[in-house]
N, C-alpha and C. Protein backbone atom coordinates (compact mmCIF):
# COMPACT_ATOMS: atom_id res chain seq x y z
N UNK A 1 166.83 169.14 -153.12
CA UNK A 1 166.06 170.36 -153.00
C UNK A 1 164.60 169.99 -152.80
N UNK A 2 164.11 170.56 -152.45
CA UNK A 2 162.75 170.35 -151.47
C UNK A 2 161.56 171.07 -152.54
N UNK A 3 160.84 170.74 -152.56
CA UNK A 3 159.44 171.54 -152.82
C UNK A 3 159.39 173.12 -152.73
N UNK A 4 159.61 173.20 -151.80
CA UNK A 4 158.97 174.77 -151.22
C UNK A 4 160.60 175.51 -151.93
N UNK A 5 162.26 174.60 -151.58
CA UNK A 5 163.20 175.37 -151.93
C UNK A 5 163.04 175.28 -153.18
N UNK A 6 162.28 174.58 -154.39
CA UNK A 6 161.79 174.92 -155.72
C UNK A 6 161.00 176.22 -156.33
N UNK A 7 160.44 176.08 -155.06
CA UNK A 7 158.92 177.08 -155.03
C UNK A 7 159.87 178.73 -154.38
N UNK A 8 160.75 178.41 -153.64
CA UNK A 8 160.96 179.84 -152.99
C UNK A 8 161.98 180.45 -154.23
N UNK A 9 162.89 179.73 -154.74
CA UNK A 9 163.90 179.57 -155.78
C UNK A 9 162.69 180.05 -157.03
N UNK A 10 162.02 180.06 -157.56
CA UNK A 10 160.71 180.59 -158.57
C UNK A 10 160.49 182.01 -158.09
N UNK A 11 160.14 182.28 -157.19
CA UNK A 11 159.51 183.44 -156.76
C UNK A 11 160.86 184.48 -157.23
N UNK A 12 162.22 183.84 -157.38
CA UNK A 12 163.07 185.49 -157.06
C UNK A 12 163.23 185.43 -158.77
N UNK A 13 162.60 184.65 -159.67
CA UNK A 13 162.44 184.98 -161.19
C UNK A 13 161.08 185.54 -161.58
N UNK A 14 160.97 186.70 -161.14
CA UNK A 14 159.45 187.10 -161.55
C UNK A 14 158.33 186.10 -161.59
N UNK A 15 157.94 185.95 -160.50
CA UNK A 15 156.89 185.06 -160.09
C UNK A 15 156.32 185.65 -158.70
N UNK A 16 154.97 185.65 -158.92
CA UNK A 16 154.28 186.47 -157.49
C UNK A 16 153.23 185.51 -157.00
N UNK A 17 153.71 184.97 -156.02
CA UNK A 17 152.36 183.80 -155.06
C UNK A 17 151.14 184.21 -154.14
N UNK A 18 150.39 184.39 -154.81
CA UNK A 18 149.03 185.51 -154.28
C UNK A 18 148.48 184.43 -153.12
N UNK A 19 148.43 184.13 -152.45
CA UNK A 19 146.86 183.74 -151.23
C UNK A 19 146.03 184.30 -151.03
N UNK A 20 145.82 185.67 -151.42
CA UNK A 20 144.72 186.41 -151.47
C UNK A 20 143.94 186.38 -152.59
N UNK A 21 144.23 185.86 -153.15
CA UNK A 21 143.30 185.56 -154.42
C UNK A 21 143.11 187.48 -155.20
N UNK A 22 144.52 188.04 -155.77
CA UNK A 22 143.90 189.56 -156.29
C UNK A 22 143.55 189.18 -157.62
N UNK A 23 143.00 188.36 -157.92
CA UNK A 23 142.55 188.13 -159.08
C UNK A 23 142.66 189.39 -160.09
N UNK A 24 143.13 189.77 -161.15
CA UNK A 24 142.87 191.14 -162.12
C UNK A 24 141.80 190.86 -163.63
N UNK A 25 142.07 188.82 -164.29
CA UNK A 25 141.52 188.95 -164.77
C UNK A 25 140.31 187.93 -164.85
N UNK A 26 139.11 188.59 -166.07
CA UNK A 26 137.89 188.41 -165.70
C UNK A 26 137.48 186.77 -165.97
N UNK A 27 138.11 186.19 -166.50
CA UNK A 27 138.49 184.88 -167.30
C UNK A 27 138.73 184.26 -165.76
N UNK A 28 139.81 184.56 -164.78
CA UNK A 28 139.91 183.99 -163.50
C UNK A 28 138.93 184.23 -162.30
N UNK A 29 138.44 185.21 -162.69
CA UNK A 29 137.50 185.44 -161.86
C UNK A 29 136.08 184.59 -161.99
N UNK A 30 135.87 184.18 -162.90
CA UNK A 30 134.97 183.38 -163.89
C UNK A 30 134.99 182.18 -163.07
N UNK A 31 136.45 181.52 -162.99
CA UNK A 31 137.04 180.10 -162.43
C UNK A 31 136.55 180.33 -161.06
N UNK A 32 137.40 181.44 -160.41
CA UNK A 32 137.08 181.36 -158.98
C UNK A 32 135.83 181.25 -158.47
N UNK A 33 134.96 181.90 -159.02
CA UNK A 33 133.29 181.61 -158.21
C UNK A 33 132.60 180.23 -158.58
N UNK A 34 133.25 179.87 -159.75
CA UNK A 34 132.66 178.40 -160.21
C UNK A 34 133.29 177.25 -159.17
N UNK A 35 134.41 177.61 -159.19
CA UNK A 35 135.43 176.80 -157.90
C UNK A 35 134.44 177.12 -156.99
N UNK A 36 134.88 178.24 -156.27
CA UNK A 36 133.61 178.14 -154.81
C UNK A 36 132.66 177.48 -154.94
N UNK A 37 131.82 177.91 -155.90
CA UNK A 37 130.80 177.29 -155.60
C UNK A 37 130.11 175.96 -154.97
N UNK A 38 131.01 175.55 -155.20
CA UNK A 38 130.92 173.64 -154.68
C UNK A 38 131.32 173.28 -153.31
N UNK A 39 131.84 174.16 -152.74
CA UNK A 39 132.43 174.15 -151.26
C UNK A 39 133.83 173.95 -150.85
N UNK A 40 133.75 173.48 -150.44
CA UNK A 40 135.49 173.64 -149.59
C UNK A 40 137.06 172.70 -150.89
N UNK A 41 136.42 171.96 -150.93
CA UNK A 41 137.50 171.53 -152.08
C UNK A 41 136.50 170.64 -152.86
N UNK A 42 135.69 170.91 -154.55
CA UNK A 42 135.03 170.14 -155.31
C UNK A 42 136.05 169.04 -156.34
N UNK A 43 135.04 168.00 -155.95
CA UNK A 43 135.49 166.72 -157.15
C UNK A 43 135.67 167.50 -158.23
N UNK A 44 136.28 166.97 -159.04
CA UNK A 44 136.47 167.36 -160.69
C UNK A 44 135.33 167.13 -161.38
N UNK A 45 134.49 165.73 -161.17
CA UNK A 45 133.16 165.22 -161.77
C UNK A 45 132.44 166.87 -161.52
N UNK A 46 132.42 167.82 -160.24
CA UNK A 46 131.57 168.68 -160.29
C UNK A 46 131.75 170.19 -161.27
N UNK A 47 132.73 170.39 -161.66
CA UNK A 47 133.20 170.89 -162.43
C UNK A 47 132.80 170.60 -164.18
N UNK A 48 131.60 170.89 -164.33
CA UNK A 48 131.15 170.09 -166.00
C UNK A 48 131.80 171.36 -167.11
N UNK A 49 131.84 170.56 -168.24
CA UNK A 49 132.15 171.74 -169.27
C UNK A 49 131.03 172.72 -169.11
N UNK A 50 129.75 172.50 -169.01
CA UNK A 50 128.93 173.60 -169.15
C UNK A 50 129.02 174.90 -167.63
N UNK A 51 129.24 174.19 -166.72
CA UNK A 51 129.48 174.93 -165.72
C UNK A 51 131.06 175.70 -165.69
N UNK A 52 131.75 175.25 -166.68
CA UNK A 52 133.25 175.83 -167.14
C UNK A 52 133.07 176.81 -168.44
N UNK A 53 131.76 176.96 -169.19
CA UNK A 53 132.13 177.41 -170.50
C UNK A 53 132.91 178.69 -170.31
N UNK A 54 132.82 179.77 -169.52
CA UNK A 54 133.32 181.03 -169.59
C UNK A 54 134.67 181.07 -169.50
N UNK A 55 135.37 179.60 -169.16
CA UNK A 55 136.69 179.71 -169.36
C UNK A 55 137.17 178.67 -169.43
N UNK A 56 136.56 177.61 -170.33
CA UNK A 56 136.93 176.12 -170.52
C UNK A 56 138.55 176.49 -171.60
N UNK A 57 138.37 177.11 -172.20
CA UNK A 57 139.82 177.44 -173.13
C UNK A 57 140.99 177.91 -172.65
N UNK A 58 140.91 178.44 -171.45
CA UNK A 58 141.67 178.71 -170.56
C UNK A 58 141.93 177.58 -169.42
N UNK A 59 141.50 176.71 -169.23
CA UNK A 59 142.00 175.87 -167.94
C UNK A 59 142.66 174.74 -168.81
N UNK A 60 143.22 174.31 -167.38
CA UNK A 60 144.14 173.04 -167.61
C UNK A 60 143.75 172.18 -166.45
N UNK A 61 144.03 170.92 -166.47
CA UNK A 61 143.21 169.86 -165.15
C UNK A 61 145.15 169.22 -165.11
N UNK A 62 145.53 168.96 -163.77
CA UNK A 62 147.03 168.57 -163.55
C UNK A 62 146.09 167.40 -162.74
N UNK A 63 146.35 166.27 -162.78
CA UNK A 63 146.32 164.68 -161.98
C UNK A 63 147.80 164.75 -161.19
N UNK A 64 147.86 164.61 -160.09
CA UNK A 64 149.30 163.82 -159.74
C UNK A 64 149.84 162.12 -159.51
N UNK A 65 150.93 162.10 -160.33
CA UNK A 65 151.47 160.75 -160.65
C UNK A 65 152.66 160.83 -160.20
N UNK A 66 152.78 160.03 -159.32
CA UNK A 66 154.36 160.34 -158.30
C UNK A 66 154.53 161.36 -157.95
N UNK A 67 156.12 161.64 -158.12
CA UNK A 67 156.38 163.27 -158.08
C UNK A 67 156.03 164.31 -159.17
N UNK A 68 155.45 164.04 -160.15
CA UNK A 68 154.45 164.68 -161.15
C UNK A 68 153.30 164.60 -161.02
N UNK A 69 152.79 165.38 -162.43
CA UNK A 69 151.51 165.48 -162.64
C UNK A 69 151.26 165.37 -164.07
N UNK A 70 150.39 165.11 -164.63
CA UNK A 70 149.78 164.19 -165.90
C UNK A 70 148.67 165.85 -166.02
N UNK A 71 148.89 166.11 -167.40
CA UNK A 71 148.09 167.08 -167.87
C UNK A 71 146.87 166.46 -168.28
N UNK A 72 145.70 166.35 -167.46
CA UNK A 72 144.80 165.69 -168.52
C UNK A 72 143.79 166.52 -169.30
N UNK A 73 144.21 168.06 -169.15
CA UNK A 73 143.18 168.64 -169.77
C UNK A 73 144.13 169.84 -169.89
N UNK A 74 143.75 170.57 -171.26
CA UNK A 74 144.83 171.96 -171.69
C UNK A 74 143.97 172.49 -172.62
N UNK A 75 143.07 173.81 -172.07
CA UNK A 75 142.23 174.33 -172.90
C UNK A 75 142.72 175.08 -173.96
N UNK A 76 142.21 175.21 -175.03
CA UNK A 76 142.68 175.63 -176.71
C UNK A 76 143.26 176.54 -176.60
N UNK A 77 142.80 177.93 -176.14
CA UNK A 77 143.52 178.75 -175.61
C UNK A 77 145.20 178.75 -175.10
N UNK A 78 144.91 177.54 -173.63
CA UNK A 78 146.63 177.97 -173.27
C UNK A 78 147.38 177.18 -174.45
N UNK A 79 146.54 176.16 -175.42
CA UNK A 79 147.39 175.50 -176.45
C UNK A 79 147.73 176.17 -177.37
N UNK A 80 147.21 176.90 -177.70
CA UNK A 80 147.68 177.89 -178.87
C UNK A 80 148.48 178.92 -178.50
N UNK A 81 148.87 178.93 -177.00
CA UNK A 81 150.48 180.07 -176.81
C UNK A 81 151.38 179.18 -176.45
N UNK A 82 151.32 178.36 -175.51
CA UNK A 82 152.44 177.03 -175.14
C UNK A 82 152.69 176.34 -176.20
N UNK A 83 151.47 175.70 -177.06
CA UNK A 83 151.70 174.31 -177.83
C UNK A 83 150.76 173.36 -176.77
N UNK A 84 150.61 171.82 -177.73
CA UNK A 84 149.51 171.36 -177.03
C UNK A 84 150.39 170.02 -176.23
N UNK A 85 149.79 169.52 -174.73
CA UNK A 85 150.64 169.00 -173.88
C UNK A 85 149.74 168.25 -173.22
N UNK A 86 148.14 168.30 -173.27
CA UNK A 86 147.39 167.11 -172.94
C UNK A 86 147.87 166.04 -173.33
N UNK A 87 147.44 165.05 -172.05
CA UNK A 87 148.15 163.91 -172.37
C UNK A 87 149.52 163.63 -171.55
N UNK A 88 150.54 164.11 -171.87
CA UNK A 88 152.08 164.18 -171.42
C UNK A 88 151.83 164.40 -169.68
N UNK A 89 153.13 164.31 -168.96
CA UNK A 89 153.48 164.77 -167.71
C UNK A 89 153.99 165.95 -167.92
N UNK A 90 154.17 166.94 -166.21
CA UNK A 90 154.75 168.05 -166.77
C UNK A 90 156.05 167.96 -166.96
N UNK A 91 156.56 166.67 -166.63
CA UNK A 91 158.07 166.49 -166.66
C UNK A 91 157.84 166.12 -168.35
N UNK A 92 157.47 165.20 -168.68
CA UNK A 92 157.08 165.61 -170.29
C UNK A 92 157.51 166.42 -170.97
N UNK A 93 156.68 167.27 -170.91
CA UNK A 93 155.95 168.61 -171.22
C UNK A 93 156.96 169.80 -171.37
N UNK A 94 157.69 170.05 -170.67
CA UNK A 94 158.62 171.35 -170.20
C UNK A 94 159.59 170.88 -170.12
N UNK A 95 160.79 171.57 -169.84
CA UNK A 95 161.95 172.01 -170.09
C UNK A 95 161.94 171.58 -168.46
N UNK A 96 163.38 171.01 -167.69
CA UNK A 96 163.22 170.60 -166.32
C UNK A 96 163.31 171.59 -165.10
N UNK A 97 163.80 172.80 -165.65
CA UNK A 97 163.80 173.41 -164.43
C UNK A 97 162.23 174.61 -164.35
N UNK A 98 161.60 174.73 -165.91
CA UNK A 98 160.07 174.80 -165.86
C UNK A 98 159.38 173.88 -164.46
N UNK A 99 159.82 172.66 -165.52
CA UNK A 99 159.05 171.40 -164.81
C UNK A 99 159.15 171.68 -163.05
N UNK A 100 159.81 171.63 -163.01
CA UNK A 100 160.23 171.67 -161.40
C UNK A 100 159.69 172.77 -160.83
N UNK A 101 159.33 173.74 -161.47
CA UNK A 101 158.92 175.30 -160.72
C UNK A 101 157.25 174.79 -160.70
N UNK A 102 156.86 174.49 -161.95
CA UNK A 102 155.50 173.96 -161.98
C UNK A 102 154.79 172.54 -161.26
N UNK A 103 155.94 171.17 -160.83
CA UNK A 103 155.45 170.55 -160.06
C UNK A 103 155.54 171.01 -158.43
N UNK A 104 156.14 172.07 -158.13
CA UNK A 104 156.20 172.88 -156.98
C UNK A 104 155.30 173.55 -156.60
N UNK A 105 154.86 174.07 -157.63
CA UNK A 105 153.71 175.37 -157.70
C UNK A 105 152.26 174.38 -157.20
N UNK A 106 152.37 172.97 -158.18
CA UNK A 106 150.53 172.32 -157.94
C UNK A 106 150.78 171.44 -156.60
N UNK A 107 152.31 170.54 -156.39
CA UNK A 107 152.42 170.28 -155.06
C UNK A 107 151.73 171.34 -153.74
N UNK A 108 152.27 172.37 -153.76
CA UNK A 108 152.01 173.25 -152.48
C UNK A 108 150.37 173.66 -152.46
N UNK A 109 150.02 173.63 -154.31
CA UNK A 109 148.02 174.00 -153.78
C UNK A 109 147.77 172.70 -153.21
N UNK A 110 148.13 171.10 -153.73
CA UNK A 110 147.68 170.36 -153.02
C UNK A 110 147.90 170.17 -151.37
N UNK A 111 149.06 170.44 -151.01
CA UNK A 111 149.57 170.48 -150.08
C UNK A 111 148.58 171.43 -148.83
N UNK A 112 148.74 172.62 -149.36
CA UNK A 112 148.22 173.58 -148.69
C UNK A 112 146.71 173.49 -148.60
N UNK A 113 145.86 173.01 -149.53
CA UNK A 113 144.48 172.49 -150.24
C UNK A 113 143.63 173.84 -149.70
N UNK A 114 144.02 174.86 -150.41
CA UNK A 114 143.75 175.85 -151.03
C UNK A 114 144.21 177.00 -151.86
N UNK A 115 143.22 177.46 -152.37
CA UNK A 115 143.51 177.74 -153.97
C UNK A 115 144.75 179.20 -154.17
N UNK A 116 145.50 179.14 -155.31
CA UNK A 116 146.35 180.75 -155.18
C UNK A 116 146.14 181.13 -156.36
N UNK A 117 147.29 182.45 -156.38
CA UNK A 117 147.08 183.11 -157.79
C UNK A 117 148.46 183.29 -157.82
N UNK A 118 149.05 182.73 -159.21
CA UNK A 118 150.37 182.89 -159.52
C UNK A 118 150.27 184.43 -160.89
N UNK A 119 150.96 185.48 -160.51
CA UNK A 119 151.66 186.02 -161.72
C UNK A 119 152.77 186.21 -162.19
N UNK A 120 153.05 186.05 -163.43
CA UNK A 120 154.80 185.92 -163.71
C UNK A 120 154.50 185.87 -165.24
N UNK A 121 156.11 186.04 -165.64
CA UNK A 121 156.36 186.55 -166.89
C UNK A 121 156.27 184.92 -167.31
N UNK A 122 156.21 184.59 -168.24
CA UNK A 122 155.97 182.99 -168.89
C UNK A 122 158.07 182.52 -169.74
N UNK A 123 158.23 181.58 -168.90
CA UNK A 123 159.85 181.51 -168.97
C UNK A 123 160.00 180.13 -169.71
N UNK A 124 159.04 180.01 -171.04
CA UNK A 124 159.22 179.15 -171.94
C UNK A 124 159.27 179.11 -173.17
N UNK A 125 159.65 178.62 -174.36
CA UNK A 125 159.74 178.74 -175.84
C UNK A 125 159.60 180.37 -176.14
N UNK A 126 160.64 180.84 -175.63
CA UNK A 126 160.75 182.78 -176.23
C UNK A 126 159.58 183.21 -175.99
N UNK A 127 158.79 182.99 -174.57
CA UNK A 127 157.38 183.65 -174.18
C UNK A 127 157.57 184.76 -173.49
N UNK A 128 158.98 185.11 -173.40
CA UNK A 128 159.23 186.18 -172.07
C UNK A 128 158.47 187.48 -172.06
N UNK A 129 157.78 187.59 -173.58
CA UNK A 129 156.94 189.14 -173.46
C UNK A 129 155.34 188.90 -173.18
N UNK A 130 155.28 187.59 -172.36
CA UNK A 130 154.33 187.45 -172.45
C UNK A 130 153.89 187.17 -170.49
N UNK A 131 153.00 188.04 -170.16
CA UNK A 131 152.65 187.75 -168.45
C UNK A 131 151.45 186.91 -168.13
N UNK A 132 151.73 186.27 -167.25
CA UNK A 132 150.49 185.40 -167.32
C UNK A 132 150.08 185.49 -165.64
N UNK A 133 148.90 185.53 -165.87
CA UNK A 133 147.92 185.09 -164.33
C UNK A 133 147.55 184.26 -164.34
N UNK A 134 147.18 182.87 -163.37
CA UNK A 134 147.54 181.76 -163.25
C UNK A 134 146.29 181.68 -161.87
N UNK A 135 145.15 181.23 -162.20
CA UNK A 135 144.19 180.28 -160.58
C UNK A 135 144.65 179.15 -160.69
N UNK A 136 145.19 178.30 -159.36
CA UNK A 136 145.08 177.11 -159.07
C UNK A 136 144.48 176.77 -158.15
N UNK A 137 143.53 175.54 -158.14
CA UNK A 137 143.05 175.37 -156.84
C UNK A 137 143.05 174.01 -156.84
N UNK A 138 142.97 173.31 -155.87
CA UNK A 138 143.02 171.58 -155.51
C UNK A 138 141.48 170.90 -155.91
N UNK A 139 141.28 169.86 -156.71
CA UNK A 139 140.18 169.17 -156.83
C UNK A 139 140.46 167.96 -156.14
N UNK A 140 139.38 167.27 -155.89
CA UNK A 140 138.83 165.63 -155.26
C UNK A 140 139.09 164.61 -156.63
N UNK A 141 139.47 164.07 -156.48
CA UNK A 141 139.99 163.02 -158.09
C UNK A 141 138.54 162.25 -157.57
N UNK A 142 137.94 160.98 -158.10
CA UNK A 142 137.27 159.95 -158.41
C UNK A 142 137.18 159.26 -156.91
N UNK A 143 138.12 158.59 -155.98
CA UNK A 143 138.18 158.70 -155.15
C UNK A 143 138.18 159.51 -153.99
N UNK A 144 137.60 160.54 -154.02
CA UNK A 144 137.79 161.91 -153.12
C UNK A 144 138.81 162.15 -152.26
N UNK A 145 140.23 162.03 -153.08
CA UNK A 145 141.36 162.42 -152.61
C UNK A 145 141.78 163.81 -153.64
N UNK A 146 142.39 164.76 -152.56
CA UNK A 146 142.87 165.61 -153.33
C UNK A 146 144.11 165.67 -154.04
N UNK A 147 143.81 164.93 -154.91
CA UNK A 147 144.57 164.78 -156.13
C UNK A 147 145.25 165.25 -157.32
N UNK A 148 144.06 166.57 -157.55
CA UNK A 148 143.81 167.23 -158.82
C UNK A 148 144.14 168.65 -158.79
N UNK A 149 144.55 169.27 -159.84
CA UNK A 149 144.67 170.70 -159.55
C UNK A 149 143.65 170.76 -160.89
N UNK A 150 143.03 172.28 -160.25
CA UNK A 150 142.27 173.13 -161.69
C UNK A 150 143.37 174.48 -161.79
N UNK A 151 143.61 174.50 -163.36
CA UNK A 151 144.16 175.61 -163.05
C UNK A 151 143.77 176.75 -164.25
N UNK A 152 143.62 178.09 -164.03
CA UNK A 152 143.28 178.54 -165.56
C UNK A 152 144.29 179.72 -165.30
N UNK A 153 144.44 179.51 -166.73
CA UNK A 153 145.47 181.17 -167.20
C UNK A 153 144.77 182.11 -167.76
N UNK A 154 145.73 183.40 -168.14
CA UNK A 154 144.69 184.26 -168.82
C UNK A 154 146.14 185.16 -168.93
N UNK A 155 146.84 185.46 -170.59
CA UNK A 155 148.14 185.56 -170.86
C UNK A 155 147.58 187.09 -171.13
N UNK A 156 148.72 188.13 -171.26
CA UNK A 156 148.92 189.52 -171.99
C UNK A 156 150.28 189.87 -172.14
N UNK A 157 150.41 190.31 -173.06
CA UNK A 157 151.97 191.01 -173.89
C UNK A 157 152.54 191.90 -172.69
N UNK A 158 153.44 191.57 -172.08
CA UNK A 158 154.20 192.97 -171.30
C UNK A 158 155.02 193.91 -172.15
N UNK A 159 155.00 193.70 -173.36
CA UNK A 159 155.76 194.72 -174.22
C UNK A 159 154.44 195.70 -174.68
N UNK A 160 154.84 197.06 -174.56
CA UNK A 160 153.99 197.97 -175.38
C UNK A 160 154.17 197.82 -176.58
């Protein structure tokens, strides 16, 4: 199975792949202009905590290592609804057919090397009442290869 048949196979479980960037919340919207700002695809070095504070608790930094990716950064925030996973791969990290929806999801921003907006219900550790909006966009690793994903969440209860 292929990448994209990972990625198309995700979408028919409540999962919505924005390219338009409809951003709804203000936490991603925060990310997105800080992302722009740097131009067409920014190093990670340009990305400082202080230029992140408005939503450093919310992002996560994905490295890719083979056919994975290495969490090297998981702001307090998404740690305190997931659990904490800095450090680990996402094959690590998740459950494998997670894993697989999520090395699909940062494959194709790198791939595509520009940024989306994922929304979907969260299909891990009994999170199902929980929806999440999701920026990813491609960073320049150390070598200025696009290497890196930035990604930030921003979760809400779908149960009244």
């Amino acid at each position: 199975m292929t990448a994209n048949d990972v990625w198309s196979e995700s979408l028919k479980s409540s999962h919505i792949k924005d390219e338009t960037l409809a951003i709804e919340s203000q936490v991603l919207k925060d990310a997105l202009a800080e992302w722009s700002r740097h131009g067409s695809i920014p190093a990670r070095s340009q990305l400082t905590a202080r230029a992140s504070k408005a939503f450093l608790g919310h992002l996560m930094i994905f490295e890719r290592q083979g056919a994975t990716f290495r969490i090297r950064l998981m702001g307090t925030r998404i740690a305190a609804v997931l659990g904490e996973m800095q450090g680990q791969t996402v094959d690590e990290a998740l459950p494998a057919e997670v894993a697989a929806r999520w090395n699909a999801a940062i494959n194709d921003v790198l791939d595509g090397g520009k940024p989306q907006r994922i929304a979907k219900t969260v299909a891990f550790k009994d999170l199902h009442f929980l929806n999440a909006e999701i920026f990813l966009a491609p960073l320049l690793d150390g070598e200025g290869k696009p290497n890196m994903v930035f990604a930030v969440a921003a979760f809400r209860s779908g149960v009244a």
